[in-house]
PDB file of N, CA and C in Angstrom:
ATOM      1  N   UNK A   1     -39.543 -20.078 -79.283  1.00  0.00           N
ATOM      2  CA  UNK A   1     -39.798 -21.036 -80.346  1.00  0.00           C
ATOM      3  C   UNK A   1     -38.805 -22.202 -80.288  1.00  0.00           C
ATOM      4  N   UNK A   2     -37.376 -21.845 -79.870  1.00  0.00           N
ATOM      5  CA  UNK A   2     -36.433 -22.962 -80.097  1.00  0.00           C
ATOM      6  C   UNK A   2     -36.899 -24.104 -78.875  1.00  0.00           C
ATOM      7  N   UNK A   3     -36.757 -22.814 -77.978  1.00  0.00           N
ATOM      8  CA  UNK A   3     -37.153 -23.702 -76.546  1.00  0.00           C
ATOM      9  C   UNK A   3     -37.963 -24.847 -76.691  1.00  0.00           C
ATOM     10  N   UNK A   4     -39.327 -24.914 -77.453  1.00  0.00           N
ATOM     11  CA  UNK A   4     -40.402 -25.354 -77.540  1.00  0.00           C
ATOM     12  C   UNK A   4     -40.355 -26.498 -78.264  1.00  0.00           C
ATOM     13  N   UNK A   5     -39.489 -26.460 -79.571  1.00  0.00           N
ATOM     14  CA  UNK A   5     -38.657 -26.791 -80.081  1.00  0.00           C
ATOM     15  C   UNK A   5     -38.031 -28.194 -79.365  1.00  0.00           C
ATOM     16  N   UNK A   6     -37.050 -28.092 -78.911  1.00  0.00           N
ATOM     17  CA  UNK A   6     -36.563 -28.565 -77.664  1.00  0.00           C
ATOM     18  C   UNK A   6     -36.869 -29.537 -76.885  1.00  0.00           C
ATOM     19  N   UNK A   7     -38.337 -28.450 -76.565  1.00  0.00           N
ATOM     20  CA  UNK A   7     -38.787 -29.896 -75.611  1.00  0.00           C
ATOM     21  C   UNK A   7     -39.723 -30.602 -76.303  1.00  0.00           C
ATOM     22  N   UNK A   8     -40.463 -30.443 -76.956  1.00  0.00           N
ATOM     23  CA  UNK A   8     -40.927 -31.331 -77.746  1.00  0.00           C
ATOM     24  C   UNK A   8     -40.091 -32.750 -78.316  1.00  0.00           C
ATOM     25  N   UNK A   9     -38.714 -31.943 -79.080  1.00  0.00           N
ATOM     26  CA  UNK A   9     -37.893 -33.406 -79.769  1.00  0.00           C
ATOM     27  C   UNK A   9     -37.306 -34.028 -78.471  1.00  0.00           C
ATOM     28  N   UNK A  10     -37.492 -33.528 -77.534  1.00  0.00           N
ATOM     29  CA  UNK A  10     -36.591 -34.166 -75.824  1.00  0.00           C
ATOM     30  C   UNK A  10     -37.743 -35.088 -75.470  1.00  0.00           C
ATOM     31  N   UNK A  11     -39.313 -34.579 -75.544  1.00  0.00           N
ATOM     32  CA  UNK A  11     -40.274 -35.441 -75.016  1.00  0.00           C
ATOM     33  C   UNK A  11     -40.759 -36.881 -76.183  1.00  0.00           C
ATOM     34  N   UNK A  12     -40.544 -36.661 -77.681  1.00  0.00           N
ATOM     35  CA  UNK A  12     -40.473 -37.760 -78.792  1.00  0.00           C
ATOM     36  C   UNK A  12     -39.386 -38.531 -78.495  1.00  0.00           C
ATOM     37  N   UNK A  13     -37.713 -37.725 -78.007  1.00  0.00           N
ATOM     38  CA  UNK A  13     -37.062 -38.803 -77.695  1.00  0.00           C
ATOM     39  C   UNK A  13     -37.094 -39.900 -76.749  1.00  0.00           C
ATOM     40  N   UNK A  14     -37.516 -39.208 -76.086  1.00  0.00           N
ATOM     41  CA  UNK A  14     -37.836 -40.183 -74.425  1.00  0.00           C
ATOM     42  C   UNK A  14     -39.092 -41.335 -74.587  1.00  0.00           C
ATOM     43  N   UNK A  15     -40.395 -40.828 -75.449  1.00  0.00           N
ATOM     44  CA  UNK A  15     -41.025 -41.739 -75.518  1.00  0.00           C
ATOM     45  C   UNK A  15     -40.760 -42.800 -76.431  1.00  0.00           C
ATOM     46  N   UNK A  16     -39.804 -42.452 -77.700  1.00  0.00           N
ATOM     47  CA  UNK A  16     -39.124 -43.544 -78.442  1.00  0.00           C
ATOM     48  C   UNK A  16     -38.693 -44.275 -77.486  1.00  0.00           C
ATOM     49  N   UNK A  17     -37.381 -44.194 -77.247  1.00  0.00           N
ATOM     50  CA  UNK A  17     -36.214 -44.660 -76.231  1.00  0.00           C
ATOM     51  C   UNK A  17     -37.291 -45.754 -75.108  1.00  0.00           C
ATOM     52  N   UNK A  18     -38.238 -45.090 -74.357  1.00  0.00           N
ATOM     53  CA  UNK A  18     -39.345 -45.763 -73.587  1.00  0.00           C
ATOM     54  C   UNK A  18     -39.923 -46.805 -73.992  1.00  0.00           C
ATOM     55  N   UNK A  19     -40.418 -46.836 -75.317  1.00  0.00           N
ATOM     56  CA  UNK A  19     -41.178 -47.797 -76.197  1.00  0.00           C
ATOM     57  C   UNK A  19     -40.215 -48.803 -76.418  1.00  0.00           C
ATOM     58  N   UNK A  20     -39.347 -48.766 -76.706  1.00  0.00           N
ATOM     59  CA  UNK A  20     -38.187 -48.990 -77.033  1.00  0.00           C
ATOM     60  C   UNK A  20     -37.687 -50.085 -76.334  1.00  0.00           C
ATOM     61  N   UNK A  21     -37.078 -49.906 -74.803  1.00  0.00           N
ATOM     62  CA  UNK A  21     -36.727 -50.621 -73.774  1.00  0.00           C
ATOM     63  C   UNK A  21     -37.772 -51.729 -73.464  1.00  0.00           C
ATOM     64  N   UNK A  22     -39.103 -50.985 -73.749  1.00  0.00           N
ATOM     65  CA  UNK A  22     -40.254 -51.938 -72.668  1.00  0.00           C
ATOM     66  C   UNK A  22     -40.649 -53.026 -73.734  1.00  0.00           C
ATOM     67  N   UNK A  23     -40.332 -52.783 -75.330  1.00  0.00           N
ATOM     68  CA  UNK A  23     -41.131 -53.853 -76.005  1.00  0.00           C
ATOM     69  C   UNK A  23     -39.379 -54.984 -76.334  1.00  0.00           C
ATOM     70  N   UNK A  24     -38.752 -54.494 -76.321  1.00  0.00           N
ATOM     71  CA  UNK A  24     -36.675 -55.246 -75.929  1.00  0.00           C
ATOM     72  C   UNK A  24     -37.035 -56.514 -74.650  1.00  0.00           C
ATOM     73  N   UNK A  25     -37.042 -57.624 -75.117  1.00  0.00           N
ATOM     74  CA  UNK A  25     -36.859 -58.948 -74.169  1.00  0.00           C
ATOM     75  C   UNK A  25     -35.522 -58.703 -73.481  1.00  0.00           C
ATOM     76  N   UNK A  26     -35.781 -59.319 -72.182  1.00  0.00           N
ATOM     77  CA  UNK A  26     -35.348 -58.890 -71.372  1.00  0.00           C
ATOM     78  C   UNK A  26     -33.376 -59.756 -71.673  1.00  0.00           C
ATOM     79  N   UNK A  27     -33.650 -60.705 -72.633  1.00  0.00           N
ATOM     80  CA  UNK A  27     -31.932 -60.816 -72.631  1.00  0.00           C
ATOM     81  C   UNK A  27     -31.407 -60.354 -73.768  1.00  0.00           C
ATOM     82  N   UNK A  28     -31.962 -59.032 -74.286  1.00  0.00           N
ATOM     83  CA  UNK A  28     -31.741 -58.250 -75.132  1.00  0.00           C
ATOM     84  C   UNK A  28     -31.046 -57.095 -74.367  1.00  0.00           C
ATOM     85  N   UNK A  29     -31.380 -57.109 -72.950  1.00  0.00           N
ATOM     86  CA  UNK A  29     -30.878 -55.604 -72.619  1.00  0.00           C
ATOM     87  C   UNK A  29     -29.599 -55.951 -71.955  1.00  0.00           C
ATOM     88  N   UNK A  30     -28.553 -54.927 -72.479  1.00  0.00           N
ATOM     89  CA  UNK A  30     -27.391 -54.697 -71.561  1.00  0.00           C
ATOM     90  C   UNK A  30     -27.135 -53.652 -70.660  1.00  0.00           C
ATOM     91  N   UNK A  31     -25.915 -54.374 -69.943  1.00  0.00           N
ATOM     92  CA  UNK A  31     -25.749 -53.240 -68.633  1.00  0.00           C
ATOM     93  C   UNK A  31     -26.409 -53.824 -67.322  1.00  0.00           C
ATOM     94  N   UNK A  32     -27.506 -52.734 -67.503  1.00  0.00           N
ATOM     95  CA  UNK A  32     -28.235 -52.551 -66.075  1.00  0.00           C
ATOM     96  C   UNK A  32     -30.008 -53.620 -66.468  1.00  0.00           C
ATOM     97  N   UNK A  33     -30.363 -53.523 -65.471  1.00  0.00           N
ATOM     98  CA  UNK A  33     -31.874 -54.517 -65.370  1.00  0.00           C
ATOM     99  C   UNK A  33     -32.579 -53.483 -66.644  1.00  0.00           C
ATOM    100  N   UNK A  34     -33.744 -54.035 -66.745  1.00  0.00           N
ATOM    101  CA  UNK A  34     -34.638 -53.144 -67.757  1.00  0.00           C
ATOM    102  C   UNK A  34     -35.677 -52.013 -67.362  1.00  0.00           C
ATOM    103  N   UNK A  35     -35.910 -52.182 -65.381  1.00  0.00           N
ATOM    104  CA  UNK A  35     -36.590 -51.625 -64.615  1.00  0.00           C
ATOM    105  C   UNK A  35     -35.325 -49.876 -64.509  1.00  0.00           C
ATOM    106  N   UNK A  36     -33.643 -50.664 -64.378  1.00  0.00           N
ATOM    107  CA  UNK A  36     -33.340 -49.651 -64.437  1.00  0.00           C
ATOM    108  C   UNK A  36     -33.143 -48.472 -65.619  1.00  0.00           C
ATOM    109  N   UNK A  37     -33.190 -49.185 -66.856  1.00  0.00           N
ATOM    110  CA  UNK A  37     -33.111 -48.432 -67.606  1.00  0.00           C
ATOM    111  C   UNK A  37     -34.009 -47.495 -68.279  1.00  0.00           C
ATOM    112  N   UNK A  38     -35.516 -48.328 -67.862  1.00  0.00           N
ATOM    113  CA  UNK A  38     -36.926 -47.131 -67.950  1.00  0.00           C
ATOM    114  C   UNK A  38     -36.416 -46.001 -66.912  1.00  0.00           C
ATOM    115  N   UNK A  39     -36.292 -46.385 -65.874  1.00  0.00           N
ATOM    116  CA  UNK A  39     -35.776 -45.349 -64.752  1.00  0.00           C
ATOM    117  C   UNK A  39     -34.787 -44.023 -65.303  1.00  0.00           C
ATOM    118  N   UNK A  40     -33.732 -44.709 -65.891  1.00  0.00           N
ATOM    119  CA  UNK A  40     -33.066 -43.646 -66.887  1.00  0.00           C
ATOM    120  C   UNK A  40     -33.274 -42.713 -67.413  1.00  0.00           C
ATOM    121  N   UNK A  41     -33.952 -43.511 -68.263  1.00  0.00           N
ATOM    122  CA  UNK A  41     -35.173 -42.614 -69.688  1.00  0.00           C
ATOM    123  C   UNK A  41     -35.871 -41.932 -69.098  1.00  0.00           C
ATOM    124  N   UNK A  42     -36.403 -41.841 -68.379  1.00  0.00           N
ATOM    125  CA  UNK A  42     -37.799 -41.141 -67.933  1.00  0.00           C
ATOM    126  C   UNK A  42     -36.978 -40.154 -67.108  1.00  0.00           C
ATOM    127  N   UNK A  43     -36.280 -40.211 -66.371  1.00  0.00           N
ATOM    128  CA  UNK A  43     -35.613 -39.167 -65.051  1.00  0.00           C
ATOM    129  C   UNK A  43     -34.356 -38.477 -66.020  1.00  0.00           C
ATOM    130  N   UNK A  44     -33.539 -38.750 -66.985  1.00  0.00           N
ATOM    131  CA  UNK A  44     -32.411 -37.711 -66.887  1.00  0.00           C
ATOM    132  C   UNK A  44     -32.778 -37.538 -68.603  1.00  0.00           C
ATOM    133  N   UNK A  45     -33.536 -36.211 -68.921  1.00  0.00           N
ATOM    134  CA  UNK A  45     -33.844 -36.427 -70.583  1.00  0.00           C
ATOM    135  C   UNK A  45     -32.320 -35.797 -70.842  1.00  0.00           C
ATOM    136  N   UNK A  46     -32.116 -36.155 -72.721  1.00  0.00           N
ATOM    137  CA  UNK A  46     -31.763 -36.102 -73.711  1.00  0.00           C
ATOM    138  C   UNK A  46     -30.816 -37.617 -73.065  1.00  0.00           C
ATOM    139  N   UNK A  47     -29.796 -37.264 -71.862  1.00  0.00           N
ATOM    140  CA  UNK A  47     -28.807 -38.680 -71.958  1.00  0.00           C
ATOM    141  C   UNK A  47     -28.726 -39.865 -71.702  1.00  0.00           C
ATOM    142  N   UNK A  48     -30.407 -40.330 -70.781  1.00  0.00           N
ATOM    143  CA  UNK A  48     -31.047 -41.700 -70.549  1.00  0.00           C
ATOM    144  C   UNK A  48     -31.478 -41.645 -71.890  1.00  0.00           C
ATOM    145  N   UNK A  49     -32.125 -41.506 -72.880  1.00  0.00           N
ATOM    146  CA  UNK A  49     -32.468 -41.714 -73.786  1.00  0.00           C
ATOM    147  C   UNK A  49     -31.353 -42.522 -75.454  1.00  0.00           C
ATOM    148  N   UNK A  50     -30.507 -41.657 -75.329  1.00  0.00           N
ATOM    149  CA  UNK A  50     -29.507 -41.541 -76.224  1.00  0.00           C
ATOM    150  C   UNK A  50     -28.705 -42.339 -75.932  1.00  0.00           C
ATOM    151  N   UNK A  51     -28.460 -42.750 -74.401  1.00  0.00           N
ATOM    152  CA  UNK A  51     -27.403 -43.794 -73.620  1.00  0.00           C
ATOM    153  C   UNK A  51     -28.263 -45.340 -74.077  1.00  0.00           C
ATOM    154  N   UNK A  52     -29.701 -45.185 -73.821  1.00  0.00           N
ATOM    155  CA  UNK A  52     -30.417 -46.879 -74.210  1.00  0.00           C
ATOM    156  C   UNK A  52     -30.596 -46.633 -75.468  1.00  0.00           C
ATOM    157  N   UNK A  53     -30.248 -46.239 -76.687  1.00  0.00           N
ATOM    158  CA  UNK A  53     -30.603 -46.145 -77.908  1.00  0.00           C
ATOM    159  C   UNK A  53     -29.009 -47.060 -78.359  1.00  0.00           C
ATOM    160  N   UNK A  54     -28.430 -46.076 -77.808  1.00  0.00           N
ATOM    161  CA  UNK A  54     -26.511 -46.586 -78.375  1.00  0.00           C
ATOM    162  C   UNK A  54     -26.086 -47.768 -77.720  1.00  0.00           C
ATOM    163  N   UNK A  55     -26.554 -47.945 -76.338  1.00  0.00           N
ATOM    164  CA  UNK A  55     -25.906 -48.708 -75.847  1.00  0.00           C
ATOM    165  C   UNK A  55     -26.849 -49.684 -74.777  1.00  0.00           C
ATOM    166  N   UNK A  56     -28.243 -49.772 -74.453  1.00  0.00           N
ATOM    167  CA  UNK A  56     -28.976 -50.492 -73.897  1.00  0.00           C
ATOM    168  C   UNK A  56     -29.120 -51.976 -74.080  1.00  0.00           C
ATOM    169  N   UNK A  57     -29.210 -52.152 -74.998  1.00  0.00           N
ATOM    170  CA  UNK A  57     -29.736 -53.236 -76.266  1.00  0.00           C
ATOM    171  C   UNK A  57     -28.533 -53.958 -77.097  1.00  0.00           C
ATOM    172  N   UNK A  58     -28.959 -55.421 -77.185  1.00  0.00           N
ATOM    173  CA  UNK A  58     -27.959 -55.995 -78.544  1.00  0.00           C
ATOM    174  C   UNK A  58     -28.646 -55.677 -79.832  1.00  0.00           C
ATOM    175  N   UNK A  59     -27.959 -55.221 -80.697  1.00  0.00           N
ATOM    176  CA  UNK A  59     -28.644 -54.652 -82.020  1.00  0.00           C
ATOM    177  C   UNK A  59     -28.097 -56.240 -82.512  1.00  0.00           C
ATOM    178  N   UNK A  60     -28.941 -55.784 -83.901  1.00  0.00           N
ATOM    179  CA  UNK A  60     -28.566 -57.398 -85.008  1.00  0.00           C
ATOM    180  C   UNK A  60     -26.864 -56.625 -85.701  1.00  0.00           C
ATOM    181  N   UNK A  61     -26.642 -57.705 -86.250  1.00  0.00           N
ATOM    182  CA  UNK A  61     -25.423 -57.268 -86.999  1.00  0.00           C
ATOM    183  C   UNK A  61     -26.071 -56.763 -88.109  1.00  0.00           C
ATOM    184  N   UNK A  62     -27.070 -56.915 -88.573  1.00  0.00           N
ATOM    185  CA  UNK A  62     -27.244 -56.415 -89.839  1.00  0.00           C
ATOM    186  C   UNK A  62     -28.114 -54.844 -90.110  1.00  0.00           C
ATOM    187  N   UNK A  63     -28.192 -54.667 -88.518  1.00  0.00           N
ATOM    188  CA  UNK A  63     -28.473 -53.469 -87.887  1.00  0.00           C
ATOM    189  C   UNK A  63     -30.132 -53.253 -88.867  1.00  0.00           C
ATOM    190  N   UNK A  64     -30.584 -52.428 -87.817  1.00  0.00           N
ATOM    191  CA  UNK A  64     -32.461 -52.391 -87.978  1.00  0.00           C
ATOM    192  C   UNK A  64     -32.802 -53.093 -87.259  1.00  0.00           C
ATOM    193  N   UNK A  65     -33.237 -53.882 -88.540  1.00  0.00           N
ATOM    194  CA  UNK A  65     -34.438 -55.047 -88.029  1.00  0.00           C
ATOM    195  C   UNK A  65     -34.328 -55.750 -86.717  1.00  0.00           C
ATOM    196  N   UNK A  66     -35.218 -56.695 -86.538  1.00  0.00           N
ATOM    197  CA  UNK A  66     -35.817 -57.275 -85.430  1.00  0.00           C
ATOM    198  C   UNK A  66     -35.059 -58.405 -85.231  1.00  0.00           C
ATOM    199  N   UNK A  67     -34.601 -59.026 -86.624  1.00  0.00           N
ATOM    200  CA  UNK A  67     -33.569 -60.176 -86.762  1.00  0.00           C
ATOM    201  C   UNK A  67     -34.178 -60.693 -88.025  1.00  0.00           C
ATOM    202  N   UNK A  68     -33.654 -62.112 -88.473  1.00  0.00           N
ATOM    203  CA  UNK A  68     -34.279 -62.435 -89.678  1.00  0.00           C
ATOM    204  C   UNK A  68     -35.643 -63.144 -89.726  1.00  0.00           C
ATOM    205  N   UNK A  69     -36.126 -62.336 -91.380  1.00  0.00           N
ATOM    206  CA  UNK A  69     -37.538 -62.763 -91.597  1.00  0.00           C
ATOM    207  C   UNK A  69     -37.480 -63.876 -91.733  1.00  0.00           C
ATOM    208  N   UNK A  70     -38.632 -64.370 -91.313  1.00  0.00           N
ATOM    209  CA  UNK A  70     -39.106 -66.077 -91.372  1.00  0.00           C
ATOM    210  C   UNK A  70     -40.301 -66.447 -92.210  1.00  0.00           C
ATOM    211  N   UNK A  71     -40.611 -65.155 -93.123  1.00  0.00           N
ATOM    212  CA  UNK A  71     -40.873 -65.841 -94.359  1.00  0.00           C
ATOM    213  C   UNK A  71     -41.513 -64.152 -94.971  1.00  0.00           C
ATOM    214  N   UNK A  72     -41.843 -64.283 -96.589  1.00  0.00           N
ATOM    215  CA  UNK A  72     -42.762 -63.253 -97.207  1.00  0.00           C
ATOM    216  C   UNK A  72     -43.833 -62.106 -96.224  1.00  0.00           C
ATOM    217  N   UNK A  73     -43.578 -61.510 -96.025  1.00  0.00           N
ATOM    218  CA  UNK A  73     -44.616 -60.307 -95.311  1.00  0.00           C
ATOM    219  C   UNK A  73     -45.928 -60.311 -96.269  1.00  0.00           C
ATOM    220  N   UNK A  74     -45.863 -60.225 -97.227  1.00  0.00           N
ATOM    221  CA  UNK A  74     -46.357 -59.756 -98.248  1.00  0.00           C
ATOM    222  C   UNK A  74     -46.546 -60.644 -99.670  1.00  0.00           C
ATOM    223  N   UNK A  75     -47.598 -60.791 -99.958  1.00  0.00           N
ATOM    224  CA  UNK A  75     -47.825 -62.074-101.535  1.00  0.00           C
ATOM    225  C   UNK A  75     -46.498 -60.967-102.470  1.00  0.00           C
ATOM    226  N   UNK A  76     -46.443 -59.479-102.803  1.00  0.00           N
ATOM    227  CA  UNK A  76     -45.192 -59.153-103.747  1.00  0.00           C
ATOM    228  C   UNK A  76     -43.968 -59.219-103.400  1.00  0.00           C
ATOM    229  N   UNK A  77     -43.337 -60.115-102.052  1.00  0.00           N
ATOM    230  CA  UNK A  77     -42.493 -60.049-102.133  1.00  0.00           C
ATOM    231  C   UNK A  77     -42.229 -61.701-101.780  1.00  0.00           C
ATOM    232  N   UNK A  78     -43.251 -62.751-101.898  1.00  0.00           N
ATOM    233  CA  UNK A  78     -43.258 -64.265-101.720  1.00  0.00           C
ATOM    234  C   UNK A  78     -43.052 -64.474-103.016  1.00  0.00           C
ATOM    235  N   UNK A  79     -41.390 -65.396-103.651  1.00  0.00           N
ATOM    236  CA  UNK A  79     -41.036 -65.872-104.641  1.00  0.00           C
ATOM    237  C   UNK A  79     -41.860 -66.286-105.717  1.00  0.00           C
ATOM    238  N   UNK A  80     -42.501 -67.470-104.706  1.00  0.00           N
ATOM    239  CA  UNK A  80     -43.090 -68.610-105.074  1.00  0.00           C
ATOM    240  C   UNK A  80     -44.808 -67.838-105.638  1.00  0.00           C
ATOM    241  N   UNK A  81     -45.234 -66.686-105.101  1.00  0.00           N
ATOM    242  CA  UNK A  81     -46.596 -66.050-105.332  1.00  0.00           C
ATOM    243  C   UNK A  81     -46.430 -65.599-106.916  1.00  0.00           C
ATOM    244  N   UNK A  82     -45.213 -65.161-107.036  1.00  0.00           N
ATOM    245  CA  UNK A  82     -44.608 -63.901-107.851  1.00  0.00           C
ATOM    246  C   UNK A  82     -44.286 -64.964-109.588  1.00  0.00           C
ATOM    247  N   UNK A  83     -43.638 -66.185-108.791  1.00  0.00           N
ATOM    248  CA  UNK A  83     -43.784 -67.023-110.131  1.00  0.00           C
ATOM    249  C   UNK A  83     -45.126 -67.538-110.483  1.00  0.00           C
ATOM    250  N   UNK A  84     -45.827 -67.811-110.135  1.00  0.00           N
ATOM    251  CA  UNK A  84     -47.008 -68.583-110.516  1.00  0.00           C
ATOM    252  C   UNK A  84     -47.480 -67.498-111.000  1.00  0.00           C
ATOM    253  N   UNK A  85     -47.871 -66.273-110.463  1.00  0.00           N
ATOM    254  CA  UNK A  85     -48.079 -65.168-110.971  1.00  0.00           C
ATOM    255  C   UNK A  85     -47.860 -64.744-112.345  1.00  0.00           C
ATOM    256  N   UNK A  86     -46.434 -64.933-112.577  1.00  0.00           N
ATOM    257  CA  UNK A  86     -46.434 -64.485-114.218  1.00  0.00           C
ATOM    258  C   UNK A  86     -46.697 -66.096-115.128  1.00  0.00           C
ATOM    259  N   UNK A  87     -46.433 -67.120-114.133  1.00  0.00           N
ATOM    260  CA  UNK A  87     -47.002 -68.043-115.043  1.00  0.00           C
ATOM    261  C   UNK A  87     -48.246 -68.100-115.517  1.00  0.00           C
ATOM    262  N   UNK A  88     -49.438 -67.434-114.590  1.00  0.00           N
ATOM    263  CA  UNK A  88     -50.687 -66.923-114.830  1.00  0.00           C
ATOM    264  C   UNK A  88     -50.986 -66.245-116.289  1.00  0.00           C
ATOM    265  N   UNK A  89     -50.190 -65.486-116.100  1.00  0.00           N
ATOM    266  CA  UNK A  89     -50.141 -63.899-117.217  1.00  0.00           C
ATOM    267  C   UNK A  89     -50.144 -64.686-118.181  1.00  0.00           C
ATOM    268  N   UNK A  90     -48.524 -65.288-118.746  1.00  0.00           N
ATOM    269  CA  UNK A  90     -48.333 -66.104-119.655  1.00  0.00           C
ATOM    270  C   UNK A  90     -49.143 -67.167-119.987  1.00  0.00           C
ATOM    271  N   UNK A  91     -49.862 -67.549-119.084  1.00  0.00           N
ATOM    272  CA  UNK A  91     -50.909 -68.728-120.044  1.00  0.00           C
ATOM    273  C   UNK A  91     -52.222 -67.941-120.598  1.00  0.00           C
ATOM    274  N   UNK A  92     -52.369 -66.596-119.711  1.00  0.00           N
ATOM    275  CA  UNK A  92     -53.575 -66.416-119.919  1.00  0.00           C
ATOM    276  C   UNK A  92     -53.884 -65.447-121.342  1.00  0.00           C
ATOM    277  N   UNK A  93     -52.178 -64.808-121.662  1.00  0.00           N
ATOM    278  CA  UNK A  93     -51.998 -64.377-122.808  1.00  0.00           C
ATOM    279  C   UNK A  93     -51.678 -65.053-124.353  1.00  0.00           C
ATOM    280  N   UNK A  94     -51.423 -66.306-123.611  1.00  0.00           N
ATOM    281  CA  UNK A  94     -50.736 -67.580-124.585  1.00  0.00           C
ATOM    282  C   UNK A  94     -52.318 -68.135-124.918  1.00  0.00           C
ATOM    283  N   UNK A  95     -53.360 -67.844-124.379  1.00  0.00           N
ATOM    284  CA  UNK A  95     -54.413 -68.469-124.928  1.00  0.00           C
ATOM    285  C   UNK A  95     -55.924 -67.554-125.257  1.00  0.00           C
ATOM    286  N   UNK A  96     -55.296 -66.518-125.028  1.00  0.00           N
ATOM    287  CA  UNK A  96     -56.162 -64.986-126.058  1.00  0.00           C
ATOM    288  C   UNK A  96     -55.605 -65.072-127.131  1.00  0.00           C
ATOM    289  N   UNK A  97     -53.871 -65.495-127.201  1.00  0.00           N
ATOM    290  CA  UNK A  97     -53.438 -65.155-128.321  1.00  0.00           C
ATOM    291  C   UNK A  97     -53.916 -66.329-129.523  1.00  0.00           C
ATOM    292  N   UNK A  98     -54.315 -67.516-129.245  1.00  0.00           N
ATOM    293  CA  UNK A  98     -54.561 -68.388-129.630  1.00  0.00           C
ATOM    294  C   UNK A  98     -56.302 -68.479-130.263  1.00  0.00           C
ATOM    295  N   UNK A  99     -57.068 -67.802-129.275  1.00  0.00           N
ATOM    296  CA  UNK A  99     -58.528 -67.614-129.391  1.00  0.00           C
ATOM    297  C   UNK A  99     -58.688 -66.604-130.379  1.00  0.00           C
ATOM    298  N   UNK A 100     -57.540 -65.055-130.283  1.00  0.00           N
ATOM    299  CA  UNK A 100     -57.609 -64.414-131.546  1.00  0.00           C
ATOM    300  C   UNK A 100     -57.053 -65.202-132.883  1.00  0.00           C
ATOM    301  N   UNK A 101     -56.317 -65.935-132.847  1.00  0.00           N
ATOM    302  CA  UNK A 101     -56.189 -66.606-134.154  1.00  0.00           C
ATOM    303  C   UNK A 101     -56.934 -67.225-134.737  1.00  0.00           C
ATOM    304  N   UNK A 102     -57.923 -68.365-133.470  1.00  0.00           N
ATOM    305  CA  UNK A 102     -58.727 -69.041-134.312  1.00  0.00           C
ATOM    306  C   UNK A 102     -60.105 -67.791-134.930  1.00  0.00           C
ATOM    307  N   UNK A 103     -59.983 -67.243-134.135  1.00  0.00           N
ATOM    308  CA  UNK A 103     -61.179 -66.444-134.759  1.00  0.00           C
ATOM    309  C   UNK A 103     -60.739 -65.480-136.340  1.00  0.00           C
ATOM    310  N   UNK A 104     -59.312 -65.162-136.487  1.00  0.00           N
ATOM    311  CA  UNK A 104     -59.366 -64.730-137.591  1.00  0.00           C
ATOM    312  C   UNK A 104     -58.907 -65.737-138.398  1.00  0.00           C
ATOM    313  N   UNK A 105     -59.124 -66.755-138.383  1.00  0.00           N
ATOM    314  CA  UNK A 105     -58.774 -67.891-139.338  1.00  0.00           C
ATOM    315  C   UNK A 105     -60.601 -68.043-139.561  1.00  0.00           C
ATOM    316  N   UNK A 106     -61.712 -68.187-139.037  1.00  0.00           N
ATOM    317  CA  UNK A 106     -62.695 -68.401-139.153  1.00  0.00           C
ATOM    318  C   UNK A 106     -63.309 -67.641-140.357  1.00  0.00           C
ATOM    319  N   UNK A 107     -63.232 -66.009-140.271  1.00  0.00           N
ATOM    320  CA  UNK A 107     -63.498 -65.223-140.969  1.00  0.00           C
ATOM    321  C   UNK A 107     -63.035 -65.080-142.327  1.00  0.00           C
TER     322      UNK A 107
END
C-alpha cells in the first residue's frame, strides 16, 4: 500500500515539475537549458523534480503568481464594476422608496 503510495505521489510529482518547466519561458529558467531540465525530471524521480521546483525557475518576489495582474479577472473583483454596482442598488432603492411614498400619500 505505501509502496503504491509512493509511486503514485513520485509520478504527480514529476508530471507537476514537467508541466511546470515546459509552460516556464525560456529566460525564466536557471542553471541548465530547459531541454536539460525536462531531461532531469523525467530520468532521476523524486530529485529532478524537487531540484526544478526549488531551484529551476525565477519565482516572483511576491512568490505564486505568474507576476502582476494587468487588470480585474473577474466583474467582483473590478473596482470600477463594484461601484457603479452599488450605485445601481442605491438609486434603484432611492426610487421604490419614493414610488412607495407617493403611493401612500395617494391613499
Amino acid at each position: 500500500m505505501l509502496r503504491g503510495l509512493l509511486a503514485v505521489l513520485s509520478i504527480a510529482l514529476t508530471v507537476y515539475a514537467l508541466a511546470d518547466c515546459v509552460q516556464t519561458e525560456d529566460d525564466k529558467v536557471k542553471g541548465l537549458p530547459k531541454w536539460a531540465w525536462i531531461v532531469l525530471i523525467v530520468l532521476i524521480p523524486w530529485v529532478g523534480p524537487i531540484t526544478w521546483l526549488f531551484v529551476g525557475k525565477e519565482r516572483s518576489p511576491g512568490g505564486g503568481g505568474p507576476g502582476p495582474r494587468r487588470g480585474p479577472v473577474a466583474p467582483d473583483e473590478d473596482p470600477d464594476f463594484l461601484r457603479r454596482l452599488d450605485e445601481d442598488i442605491r438609486r434603484e432603492r432611492r426610487e421604490k422608496r419614493q414610488r412607495d411614498q407617493g403611493d401612500d400619500s395617494e391613499a
